[in-house]
Protein backbone atom coordinates (compact mmCIF):
# COMPACT_ATOMS: atom_id res chain seq x y z
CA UNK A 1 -62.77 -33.14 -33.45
CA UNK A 2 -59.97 -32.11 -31.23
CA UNK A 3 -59.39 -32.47 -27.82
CA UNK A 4 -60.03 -28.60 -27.05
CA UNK A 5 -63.25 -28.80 -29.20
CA UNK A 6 -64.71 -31.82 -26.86
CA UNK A 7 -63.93 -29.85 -23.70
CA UNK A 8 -64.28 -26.00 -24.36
CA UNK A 9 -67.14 -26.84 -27.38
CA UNK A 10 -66.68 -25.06 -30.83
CA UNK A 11 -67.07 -21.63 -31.10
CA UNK A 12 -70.60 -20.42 -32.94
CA UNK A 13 -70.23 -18.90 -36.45
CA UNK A 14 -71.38 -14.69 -35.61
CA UNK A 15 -73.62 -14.87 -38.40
CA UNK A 16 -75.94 -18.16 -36.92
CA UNK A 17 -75.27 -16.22 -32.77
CA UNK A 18 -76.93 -12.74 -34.97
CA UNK A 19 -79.85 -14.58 -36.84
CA UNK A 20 -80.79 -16.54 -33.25
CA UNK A 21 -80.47 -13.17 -31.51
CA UNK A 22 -82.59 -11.62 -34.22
CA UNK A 23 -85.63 -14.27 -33.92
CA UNK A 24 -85.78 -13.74 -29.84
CA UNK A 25 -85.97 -10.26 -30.30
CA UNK A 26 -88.73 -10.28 -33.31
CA UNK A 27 -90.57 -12.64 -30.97
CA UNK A 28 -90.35 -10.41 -27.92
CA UNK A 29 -91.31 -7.73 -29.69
CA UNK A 30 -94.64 -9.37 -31.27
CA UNK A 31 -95.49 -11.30 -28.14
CA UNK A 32 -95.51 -7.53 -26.50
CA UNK A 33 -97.85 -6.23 -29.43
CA UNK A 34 -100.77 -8.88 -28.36
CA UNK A 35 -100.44 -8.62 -25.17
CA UNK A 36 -101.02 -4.92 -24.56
CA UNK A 37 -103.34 -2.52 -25.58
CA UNK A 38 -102.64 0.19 -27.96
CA UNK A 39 -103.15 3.64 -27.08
CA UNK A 40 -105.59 4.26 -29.85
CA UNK A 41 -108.04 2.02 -28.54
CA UNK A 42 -108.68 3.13 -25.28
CA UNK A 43 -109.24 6.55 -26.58
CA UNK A 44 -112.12 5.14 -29.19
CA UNK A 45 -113.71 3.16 -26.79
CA UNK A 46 -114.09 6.77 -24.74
CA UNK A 47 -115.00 8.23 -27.77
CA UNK A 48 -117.75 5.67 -29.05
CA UNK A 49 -119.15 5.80 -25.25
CA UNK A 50 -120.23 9.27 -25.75
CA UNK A 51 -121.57 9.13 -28.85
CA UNK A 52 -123.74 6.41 -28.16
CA UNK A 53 -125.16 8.21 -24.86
CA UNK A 54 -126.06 10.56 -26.99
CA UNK A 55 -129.02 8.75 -27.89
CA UNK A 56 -129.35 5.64 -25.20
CA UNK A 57 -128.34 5.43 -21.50
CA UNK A 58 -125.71 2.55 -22.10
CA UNK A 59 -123.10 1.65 -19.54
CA UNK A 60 -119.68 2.55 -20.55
CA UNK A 61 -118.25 -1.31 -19.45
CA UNK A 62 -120.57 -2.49 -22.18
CA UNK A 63 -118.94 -1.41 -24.99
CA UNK A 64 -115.56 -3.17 -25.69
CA UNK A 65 -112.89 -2.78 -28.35
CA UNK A 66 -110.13 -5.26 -29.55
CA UNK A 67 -107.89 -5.36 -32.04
CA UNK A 68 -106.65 -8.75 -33.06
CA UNK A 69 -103.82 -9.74 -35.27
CA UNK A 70 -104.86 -13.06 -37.85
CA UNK A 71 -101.51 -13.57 -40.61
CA UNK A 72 -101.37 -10.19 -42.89
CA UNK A 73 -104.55 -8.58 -41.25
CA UNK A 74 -105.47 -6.38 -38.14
CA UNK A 75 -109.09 -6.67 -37.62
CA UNK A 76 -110.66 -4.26 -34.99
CA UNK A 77 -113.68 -5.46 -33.30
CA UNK A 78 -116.15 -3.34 -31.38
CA UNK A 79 -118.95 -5.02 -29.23
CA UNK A 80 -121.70 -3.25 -27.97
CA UNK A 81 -123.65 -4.95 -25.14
CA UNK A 82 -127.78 -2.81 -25.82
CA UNK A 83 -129.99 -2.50 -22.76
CA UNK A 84 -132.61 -4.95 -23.16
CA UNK A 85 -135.17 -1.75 -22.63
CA UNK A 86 -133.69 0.78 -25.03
CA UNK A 87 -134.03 -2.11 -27.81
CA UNK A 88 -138.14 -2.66 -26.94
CA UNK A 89 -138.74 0.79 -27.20
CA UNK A 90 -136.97 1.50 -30.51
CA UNK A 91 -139.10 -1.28 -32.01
């Protein structure tokens, strides 16, 4: 190692600077993907809210949609929170 090496360091092959710049970028990206809610889901939660009033008074902050990311898969949950009453009568 030289004496220019020790003080101004070595210079960084472009290919290894390119692949590290790549990896923060494919992480920023993803980390933005689970973070915020897609589009889509807002408008099926809106949807699902009045088809269910269609047949029980249900409060539109009890149903909730999700979509989570596991590996390969994107798995879309819905939960529906049922009045206690609508659920007595039906049976």
């Amino acid at each position: 190692m030289s004496l220019i090496e020790m003080l101004f360091g070595s210079k960084k092959k472009t290919a290894s600077v390119a692949k590290e710049r790549l990896q923060i970028i494919l992480a920023h990206e993803r980390s933005d993907r689970t973070t915020s809610k897609p589009d889509f889901l807002i408008d099926l939660q809106k949807d699902l809210v009045q088809v269910i009033s269609k047949y029980i008074q249900i409060n539109p902050a009890d149903i909730h949609v999700s979509l989570d990311r596991q590996e390969n898969l994107e798995v879309l949950e819905v939960k529906i929170e049922m009045p206690e009453n609508e659920l007595r009568a039906k049976s």
